[in-house]
N, C-alpha and C. Protein backbone atom coordinates (compact mmCIF):
# COMPACT_ATOMS: atom_id res chain seq x y z
N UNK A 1 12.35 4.04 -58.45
CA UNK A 1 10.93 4.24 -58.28
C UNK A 1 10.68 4.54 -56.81
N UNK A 2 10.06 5.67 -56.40
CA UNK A 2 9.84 5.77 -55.07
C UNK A 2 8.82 5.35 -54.54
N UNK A 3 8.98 4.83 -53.23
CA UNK A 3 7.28 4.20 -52.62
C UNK A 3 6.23 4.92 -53.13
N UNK A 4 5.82 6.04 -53.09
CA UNK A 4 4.54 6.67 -53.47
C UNK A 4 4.25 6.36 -55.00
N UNK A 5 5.05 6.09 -55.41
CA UNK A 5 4.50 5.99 -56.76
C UNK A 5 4.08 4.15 -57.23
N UNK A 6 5.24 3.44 -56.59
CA UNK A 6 5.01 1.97 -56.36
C UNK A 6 3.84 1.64 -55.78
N UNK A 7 3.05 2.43 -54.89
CA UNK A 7 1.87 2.18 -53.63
C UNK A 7 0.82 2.52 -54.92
N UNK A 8 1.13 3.73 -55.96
CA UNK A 8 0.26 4.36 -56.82
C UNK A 8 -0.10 2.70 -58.05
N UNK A 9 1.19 2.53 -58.67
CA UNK A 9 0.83 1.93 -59.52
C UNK A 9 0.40 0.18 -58.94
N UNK A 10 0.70 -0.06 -57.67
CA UNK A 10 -0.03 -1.52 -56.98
C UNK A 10 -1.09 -0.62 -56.82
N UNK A 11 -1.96 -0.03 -56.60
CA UNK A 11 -3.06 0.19 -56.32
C UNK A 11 -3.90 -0.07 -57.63
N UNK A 12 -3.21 1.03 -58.66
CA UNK A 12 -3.88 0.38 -60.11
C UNK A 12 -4.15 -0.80 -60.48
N UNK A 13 -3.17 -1.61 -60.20
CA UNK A 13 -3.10 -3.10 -61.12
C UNK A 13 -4.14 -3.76 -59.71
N UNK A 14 -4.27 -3.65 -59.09
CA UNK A 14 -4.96 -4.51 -57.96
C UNK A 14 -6.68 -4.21 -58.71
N UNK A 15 -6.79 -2.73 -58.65
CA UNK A 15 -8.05 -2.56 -59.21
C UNK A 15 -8.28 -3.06 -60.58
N UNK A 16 -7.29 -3.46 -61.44
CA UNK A 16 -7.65 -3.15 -62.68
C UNK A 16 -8.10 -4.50 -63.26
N UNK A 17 -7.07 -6.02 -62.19
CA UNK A 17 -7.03 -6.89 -62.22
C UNK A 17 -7.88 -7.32 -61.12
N UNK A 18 -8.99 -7.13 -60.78
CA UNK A 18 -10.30 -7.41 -60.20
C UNK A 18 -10.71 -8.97 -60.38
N UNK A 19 -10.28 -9.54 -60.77
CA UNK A 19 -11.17 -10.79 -61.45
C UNK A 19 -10.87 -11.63 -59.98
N UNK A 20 -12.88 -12.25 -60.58
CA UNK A 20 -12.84 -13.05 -58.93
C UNK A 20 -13.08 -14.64 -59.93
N UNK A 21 -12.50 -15.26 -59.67
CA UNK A 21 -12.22 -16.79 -59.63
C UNK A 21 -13.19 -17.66 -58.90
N UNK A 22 -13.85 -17.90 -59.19
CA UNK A 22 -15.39 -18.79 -58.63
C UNK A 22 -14.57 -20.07 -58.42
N UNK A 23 -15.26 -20.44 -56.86
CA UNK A 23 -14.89 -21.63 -56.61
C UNK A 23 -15.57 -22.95 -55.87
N UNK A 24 -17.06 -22.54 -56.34
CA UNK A 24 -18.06 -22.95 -56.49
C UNK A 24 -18.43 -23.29 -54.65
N UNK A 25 -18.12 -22.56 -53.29
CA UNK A 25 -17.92 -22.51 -52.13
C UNK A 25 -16.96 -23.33 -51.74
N UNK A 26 -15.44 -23.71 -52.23
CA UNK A 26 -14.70 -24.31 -51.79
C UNK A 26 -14.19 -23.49 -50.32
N UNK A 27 -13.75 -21.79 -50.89
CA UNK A 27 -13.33 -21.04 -49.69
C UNK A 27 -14.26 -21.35 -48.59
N UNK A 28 -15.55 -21.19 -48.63
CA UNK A 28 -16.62 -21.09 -47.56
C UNK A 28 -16.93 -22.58 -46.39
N UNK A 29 -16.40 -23.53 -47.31
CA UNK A 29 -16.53 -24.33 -46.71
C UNK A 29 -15.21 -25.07 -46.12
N UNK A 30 -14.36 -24.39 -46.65
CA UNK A 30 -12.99 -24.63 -45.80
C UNK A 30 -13.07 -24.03 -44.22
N UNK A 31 -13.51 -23.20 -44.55
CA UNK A 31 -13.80 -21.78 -43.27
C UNK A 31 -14.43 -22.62 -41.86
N UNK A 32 -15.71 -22.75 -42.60
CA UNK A 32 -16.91 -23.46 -41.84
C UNK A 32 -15.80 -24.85 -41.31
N UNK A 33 -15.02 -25.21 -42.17
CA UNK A 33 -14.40 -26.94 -41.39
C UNK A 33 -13.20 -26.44 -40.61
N UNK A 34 -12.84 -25.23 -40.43
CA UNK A 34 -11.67 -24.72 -39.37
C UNK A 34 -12.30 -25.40 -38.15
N UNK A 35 -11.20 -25.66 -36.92
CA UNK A 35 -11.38 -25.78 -35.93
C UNK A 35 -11.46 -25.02 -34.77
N UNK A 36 -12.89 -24.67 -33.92
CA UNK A 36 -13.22 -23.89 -33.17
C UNK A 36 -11.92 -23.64 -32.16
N UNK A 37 -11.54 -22.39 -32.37
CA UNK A 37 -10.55 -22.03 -31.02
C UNK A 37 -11.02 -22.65 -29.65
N UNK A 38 -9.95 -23.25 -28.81
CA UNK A 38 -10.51 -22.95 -27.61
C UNK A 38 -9.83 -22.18 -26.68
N UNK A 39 -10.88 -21.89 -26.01
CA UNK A 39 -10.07 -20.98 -24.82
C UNK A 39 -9.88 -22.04 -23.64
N UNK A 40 -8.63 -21.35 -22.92
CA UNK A 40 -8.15 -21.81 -21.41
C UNK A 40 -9.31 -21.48 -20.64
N UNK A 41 -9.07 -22.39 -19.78
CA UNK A 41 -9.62 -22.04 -18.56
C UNK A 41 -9.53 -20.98 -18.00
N UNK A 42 -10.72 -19.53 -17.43
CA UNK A 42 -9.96 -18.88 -16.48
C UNK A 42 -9.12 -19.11 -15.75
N UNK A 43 -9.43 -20.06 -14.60
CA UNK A 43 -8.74 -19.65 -13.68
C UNK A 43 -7.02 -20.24 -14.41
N UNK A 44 -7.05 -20.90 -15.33
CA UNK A 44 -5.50 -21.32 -16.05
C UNK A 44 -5.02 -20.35 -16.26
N UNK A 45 -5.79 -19.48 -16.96
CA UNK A 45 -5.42 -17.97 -17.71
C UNK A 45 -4.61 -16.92 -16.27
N UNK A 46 -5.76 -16.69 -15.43
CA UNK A 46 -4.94 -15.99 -14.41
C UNK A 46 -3.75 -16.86 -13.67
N UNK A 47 -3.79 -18.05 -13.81
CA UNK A 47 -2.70 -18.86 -13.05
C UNK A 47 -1.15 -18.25 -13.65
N UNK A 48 -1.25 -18.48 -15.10
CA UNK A 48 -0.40 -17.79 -15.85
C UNK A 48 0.16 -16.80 -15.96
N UNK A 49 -0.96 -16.08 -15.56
CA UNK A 49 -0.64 -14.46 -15.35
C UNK A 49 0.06 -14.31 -14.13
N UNK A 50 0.02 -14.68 -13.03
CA UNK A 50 -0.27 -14.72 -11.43
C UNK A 50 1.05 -14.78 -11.50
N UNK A 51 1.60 -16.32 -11.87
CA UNK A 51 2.80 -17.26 -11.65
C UNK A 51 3.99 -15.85 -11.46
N UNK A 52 4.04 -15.05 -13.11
CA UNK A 52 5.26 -14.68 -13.16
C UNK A 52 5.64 -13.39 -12.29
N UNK A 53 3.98 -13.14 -12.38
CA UNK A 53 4.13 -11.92 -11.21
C UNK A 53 4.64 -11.88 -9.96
N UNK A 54 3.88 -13.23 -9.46
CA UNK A 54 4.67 -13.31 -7.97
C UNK A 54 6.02 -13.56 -7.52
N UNK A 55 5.93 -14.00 -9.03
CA UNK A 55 7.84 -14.25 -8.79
C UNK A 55 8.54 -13.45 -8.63
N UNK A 56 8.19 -12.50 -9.72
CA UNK A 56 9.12 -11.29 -10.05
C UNK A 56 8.68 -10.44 -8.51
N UNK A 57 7.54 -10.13 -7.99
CA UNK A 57 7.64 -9.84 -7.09
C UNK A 57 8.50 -10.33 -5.68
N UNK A 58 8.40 -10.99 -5.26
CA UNK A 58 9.11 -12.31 -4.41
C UNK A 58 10.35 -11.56 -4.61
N UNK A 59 10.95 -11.52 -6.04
CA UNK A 59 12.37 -11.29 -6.16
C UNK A 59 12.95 -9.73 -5.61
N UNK A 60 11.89 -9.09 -6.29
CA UNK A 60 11.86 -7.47 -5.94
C UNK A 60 12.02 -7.15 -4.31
N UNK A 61 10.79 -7.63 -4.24
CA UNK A 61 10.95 -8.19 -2.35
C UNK A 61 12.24 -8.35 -1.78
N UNK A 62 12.79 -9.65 -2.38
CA UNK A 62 13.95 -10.10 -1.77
C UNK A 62 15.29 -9.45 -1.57
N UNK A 63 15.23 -7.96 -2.41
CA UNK A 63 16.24 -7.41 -2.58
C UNK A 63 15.77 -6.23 -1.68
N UNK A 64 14.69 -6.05 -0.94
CA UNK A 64 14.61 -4.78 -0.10
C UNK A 64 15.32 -4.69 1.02
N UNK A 65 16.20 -3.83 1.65
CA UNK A 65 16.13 -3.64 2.66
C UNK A 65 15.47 -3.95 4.10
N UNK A 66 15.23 -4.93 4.29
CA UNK A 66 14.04 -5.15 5.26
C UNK A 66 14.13 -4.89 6.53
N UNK A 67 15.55 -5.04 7.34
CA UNK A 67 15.92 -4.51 8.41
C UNK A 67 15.88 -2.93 8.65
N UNK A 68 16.36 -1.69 7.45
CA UNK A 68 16.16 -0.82 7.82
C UNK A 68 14.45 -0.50 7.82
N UNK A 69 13.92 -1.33 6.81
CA UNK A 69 12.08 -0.97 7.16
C UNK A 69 11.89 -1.43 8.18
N UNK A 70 11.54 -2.34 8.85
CA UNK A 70 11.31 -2.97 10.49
C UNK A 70 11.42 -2.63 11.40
N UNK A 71 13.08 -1.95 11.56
CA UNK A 71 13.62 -1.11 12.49
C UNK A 71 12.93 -0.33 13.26
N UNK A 72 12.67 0.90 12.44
CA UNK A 72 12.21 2.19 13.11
C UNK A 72 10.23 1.56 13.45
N UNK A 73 9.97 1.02 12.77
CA UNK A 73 8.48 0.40 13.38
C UNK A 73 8.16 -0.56 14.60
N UNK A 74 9.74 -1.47 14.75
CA UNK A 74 9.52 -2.02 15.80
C UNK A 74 9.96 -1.23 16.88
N UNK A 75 11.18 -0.40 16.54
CA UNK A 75 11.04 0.96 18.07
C UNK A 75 9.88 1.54 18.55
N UNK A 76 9.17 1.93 17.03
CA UNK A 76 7.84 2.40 17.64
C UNK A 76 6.91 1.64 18.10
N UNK A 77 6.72 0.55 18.03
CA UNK A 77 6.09 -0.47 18.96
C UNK A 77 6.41 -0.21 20.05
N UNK A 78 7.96 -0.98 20.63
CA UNK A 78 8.35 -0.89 22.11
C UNK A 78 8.38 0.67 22.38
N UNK A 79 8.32 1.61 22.17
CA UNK A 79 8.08 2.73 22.77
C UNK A 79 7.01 3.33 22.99
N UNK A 80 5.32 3.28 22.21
CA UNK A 80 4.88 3.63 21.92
C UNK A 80 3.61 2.92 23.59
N UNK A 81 2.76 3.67 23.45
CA UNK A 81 1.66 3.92 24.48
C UNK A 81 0.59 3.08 24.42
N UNK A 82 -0.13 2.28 25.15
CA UNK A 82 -1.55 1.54 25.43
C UNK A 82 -2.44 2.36 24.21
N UNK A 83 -2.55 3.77 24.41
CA UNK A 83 -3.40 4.33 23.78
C UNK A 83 -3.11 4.19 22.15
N UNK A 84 -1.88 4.50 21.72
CA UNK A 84 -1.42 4.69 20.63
C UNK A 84 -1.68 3.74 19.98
N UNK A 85 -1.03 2.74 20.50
CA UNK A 85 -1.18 0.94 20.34
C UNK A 85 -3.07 1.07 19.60
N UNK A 86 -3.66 0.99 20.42
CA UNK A 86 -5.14 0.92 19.87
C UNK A 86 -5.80 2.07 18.73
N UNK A 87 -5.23 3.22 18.70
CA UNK A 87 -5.64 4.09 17.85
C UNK A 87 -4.97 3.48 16.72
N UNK A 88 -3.84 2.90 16.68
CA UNK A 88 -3.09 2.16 15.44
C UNK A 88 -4.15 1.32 14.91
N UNK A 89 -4.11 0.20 15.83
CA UNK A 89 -5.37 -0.90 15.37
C UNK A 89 -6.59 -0.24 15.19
N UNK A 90 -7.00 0.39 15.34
CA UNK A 90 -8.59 1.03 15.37
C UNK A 90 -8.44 1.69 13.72
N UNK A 91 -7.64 2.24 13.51
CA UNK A 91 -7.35 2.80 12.21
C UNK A 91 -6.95 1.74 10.88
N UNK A 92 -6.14 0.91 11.21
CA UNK A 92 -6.02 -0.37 10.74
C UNK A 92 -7.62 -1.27 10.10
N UNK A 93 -8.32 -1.26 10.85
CA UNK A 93 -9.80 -2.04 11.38
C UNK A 93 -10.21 -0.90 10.03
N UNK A 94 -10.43 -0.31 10.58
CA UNK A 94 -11.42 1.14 9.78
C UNK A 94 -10.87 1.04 7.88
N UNK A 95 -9.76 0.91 8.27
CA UNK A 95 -9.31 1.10 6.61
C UNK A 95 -9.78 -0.36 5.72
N UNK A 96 -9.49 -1.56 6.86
CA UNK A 96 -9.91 -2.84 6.30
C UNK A 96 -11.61 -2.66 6.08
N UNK A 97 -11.81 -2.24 6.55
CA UNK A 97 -13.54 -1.88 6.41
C UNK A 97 -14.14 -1.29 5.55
N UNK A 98 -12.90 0.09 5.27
CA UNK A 98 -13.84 1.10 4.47
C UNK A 98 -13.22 1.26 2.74
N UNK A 99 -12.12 0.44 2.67
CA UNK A 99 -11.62 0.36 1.19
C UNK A 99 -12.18 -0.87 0.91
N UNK A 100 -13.04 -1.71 0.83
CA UNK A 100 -13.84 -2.65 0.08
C UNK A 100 -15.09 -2.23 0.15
N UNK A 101 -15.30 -1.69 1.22
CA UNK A 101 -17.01 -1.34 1.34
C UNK A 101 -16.91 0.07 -0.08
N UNK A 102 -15.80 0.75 -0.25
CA UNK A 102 -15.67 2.03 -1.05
C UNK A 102 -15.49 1.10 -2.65
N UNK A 103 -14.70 0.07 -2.67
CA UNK A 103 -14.87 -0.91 -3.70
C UNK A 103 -16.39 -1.25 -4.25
N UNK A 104 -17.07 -1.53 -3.61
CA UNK A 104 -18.09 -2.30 -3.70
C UNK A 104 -19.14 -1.30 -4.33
N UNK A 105 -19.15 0.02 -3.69
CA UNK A 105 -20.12 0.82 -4.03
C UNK A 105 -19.60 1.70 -5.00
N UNK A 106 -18.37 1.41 -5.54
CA UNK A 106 -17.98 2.41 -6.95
C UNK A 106 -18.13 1.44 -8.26
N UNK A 107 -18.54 0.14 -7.74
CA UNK A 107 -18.50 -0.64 -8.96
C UNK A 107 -20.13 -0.96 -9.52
N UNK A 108 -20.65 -0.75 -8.12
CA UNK A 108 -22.32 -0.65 -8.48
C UNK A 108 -22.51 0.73 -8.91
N UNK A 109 -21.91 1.41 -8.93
CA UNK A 109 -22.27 3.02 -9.27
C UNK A 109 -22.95 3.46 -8.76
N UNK A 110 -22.77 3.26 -6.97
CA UNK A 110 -24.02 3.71 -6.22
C UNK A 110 -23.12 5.34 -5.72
N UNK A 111 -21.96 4.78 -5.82
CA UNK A 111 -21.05 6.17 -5.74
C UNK A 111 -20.28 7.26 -6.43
């Protein structure tokens, strides 16, 4: 017997055998005496979430290279100019400034 025809003839007998069994609200009131889910706490909920992330991050981390990243940034420190030095930070400042302020106003939809 192939599925399509098995799916055919359970479909028949389901319809054909319709009969509803009165149970004078036993179902309904089983329902009604379930016990209300509860939910976690947010902040439990993100704790949970948080935990494994940081780990796994941490770990990811731990396997970088960190000396060759450092390297070439701390040369450019000790080599680098009074001026440069401050256009760094000034740009630094500006970005801390202007990616939350750009946050803030795409979530009000003022942008």
């Amino acid at each position: 017997m192939s599925d399509k025809s098995f799916d055919d003839f359970l479909a028949q007998q389901l319809q054909r055998n319709n009969n509803y069994i009165e149970d004078d609200g036993f179902a309904a009131n089983v329902m009604a005496n379930l016990p209300v889910k509860q939910r976690l706490n947010p902040w439990l909920e993100r704790l949970i979430l948080a935990a494994p992330v940081t780990l796994i991050a941490l770990l990811v981390a731990s396997q970088l290279p960190w000396r060759d990243l450092v390297r070439p940034a701390y040369g450019w420190l000790l080599t680098s100019t009074d001026t440069s030095l401050m256009l760094a930070v000034a740009s630094v400042m500006l970005m801390v400034v202007t990616v939350p302020l750009l946050w803030v106003l795409r979530r009000s939809s003022s942008l």
